[in-house]
Protein backbone atom coordinates (compact mmCIF):
# COMPACT_ATOMS: atom_id res chain seq x y z
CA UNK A 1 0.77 -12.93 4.87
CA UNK A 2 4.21 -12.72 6.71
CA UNK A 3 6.20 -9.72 7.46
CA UNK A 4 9.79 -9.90 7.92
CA UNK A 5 11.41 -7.29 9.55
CA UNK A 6 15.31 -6.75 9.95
CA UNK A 7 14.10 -6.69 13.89
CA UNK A 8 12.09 -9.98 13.70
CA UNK A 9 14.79 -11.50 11.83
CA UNK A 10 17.52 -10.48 14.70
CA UNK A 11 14.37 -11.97 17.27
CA UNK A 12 13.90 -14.61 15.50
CA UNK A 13 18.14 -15.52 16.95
CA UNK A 14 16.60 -16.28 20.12
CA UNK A 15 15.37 -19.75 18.50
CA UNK A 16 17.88 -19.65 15.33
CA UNK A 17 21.40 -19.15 14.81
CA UNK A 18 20.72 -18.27 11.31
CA UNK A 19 17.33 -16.97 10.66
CA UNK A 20 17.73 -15.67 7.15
CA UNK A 21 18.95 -19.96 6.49
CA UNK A 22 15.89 -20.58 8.01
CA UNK A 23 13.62 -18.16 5.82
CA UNK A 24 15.25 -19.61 2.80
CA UNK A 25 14.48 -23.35 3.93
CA UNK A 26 11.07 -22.37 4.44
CA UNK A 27 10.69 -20.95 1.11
CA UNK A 28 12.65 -24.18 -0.29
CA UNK A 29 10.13 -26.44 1.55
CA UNK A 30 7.55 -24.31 -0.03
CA UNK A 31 5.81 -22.76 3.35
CA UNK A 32 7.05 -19.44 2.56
CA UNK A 33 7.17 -17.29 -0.67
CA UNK A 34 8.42 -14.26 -1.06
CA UNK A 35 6.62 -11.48 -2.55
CA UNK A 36 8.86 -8.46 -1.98
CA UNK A 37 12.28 -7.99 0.32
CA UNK A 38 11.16 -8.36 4.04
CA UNK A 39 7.20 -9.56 2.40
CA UNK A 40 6.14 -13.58 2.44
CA UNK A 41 3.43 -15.18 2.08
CA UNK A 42 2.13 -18.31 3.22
CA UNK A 43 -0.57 -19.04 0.64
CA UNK A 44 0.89 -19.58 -3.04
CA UNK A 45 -2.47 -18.44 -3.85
CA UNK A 46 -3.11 -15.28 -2.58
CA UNK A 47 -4.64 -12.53 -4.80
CA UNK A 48 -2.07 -9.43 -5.86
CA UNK A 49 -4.83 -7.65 -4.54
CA UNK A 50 -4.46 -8.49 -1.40
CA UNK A 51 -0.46 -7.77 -1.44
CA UNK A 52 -1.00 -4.56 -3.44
CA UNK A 53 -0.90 -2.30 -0.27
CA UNK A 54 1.38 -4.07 2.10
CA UNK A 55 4.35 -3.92 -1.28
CA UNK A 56 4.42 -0.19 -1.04
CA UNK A 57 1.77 1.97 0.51
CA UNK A 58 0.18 3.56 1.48
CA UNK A 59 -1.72 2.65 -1.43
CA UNK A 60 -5.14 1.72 -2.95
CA UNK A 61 -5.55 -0.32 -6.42
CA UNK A 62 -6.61 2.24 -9.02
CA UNK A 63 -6.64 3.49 -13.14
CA UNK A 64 -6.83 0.57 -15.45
CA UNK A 65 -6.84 -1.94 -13.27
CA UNK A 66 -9.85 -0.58 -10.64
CA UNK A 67 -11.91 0.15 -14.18
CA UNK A 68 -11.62 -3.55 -15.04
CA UNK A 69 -12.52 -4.72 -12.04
CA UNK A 70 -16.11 -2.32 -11.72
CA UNK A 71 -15.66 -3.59 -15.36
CA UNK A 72 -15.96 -0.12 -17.15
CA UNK A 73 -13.63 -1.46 -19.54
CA UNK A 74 -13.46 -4.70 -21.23
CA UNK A 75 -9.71 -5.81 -20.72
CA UNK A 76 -9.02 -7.67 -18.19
CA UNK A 77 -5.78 -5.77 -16.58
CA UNK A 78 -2.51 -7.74 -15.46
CA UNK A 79 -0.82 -5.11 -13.71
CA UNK A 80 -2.12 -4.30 -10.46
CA UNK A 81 -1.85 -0.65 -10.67
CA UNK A 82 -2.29 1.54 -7.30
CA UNK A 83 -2.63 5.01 -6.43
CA UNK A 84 0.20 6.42 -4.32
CA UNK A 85 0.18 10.37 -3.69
CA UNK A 86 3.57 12.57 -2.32
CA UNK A 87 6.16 9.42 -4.13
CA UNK A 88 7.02 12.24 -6.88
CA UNK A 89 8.01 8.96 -9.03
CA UNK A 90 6.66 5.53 -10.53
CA UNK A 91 7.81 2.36 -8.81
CA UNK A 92 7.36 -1.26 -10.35
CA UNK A 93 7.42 -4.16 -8.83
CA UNK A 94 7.78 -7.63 -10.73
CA UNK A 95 7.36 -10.46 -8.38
CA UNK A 96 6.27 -14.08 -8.68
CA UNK A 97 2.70 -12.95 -7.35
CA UNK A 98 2.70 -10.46 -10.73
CA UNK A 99 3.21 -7.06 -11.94
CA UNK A 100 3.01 -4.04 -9.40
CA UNK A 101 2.72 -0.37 -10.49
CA UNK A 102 2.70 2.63 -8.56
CA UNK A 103 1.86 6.29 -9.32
CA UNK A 104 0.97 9.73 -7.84
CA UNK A 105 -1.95 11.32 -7.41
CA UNK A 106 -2.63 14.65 -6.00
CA UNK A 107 -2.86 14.53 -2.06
CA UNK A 108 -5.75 16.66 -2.17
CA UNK A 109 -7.62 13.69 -4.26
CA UNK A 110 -5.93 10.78 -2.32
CA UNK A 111 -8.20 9.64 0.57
CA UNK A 112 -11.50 10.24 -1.29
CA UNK A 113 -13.99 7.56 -2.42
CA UNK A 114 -11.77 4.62 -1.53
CA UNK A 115 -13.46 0.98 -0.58
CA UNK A 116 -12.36 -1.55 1.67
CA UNK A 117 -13.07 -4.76 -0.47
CA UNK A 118 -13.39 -8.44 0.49
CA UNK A 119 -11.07 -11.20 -0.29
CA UNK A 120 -11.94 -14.20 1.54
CA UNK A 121 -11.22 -13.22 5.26
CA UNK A 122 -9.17 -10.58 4.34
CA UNK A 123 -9.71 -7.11 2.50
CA UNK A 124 -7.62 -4.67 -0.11
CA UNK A 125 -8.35 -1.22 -0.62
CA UNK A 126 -9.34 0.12 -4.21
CA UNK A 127 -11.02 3.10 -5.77
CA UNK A 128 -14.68 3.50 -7.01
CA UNK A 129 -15.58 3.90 -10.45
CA UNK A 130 -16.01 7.64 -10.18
CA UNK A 131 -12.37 7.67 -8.39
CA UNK A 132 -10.49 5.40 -10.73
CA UNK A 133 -11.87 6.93 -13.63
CA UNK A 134 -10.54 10.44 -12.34
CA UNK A 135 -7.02 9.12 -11.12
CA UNK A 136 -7.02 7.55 -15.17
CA UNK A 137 -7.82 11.00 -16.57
CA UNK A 138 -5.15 12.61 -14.37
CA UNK A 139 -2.19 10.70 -15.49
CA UNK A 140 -2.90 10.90 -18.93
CA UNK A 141 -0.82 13.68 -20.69
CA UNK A 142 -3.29 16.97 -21.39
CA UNK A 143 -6.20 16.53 -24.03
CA UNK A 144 -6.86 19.60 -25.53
CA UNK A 145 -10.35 19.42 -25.71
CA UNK A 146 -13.86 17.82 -24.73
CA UNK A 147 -13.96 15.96 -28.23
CA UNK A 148 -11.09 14.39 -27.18
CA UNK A 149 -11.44 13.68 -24.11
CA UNK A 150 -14.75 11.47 -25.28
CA UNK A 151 -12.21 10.06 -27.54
CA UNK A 152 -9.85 8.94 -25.20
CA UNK A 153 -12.22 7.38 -22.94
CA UNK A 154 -15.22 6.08 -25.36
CA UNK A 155 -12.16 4.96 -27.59
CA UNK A 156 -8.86 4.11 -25.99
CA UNK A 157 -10.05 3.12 -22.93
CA UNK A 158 -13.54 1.87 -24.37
CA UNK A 159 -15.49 2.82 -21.87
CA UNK A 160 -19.59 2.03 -22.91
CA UNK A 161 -21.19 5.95 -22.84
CA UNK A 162 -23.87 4.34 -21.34
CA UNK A 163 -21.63 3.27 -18.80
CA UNK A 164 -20.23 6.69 -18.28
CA UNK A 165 -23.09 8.79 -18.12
CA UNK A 166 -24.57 6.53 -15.27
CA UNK A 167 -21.95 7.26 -13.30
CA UNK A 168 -22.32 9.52 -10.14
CA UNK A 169 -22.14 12.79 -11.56
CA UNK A 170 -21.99 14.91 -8.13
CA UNK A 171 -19.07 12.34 -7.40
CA UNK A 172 -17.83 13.21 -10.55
CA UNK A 173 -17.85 16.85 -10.45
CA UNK A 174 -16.44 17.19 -6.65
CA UNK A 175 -13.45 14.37 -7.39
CA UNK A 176 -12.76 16.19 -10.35
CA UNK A 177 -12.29 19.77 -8.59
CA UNK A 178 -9.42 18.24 -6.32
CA UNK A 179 -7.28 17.73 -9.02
CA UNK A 180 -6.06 20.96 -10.69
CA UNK A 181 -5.72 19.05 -13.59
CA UNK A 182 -6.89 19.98 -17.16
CA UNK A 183 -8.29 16.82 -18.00
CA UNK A 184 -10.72 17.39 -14.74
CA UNK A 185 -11.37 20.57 -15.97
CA UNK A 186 -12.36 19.22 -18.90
CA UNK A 187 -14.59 16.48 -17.52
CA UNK A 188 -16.38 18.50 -15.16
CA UNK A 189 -17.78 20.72 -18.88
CA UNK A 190 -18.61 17.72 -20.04
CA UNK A 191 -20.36 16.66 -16.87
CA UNK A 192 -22.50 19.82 -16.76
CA UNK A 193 -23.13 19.76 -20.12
CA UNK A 194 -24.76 16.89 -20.24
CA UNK A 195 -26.59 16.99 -17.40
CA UNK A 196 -28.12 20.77 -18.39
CA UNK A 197 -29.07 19.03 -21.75
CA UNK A 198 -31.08 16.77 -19.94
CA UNK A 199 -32.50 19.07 -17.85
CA UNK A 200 -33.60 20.79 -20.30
CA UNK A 201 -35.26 17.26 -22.43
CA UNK A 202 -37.17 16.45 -18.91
């Protein structure tokens, strides 16, 4: 991936008398493509994954998208949808590399249970299952009780209970307290809950 900068561009005068004709005969010739304003990228191929931070950051690929890829839920998920925290307001991006969508979460919650992933010789960042799960629940308008919250995500987002309940619960239960949110709230019940009533089967 290639960074343009306003700066480079005015460096790149040195061996150019128009470097912004240049970046546009590059991308002609196909040895350049741009992703955003100022962003190219020299392989036609690269994953959105890989460009998901360096569009608008700092970021990490979260909500639908992470639960797809730890496949908690069965759709596979165009967008690439990333966490953002102090924006205060949804950006999109459309490019030629795909869909980019970017939304809040609390900046208590931000840097916690985040992975550094592979992609060939290079990395992205994205949330854990017990992370994206919690950044989902957060953005989704109140639910006014456990019922349904199980609804929503055994339902709507089809998550397998199975799948669910073999999730980290301590994860679970600290995430969740970072939010101030009362779909956390509601989760960590439903957490304890559970885990009392099999305490109490053992």
């Amino acid at each position: 991936m290639l960074k343009v900068s306003f700066q480079l561009i005015q460096e790149l005068q040195v061996e150019y008398k128009a470097p912004k004709n240049k970046l546009l005969s590059l991308e002609k010739e196909g040895k350049l493509f741009k992703v955003v304003k100022g962003l190219y990228e020299t392989d036609r191929d690269t994953s959105p994954f890989l460009l998901s931070s360096a569009i608008y950051g700092p970021s990490y690929i979260s909500f639908e998208t992470a639960l797809s890829y730890w496949s908690l839920i069965p759709e596979k998920v165009v967008t690439v949808m990333s966490a953002t925290f102090g924006k205060n307001k949804t950006k999109t991006f459309n490019t030629s590399f795909g869909l980019f969508l970017y939304r809040d979460v609390p900046k208590t919650a931000y840097p916690y249970e985040v992975y550094i992933m592979p992609d060939g010789n290079r990395n992205f960042l994205i949330a854990g299952k017990e992370k994206c799960l919690c950044d989902t629940l957060y953005r989704e308008k109140p639910l006014a009780s456990e019922k349904q919250l199980c609804k929503y995500m055994f339902d709507n987002l089809r998550i397998e209970e199975d799948d669910f309940y073999s999730l980290n619960s301590t994860i679970l239960l600290e995430l969740a307290g970072l939010y101030k949110s009362t779909n956390l709230k509601l989760l960590q019940t439903l957490i304890q809950k559970h885990t009392k009533d099999m305490e109490n089967k053992a």
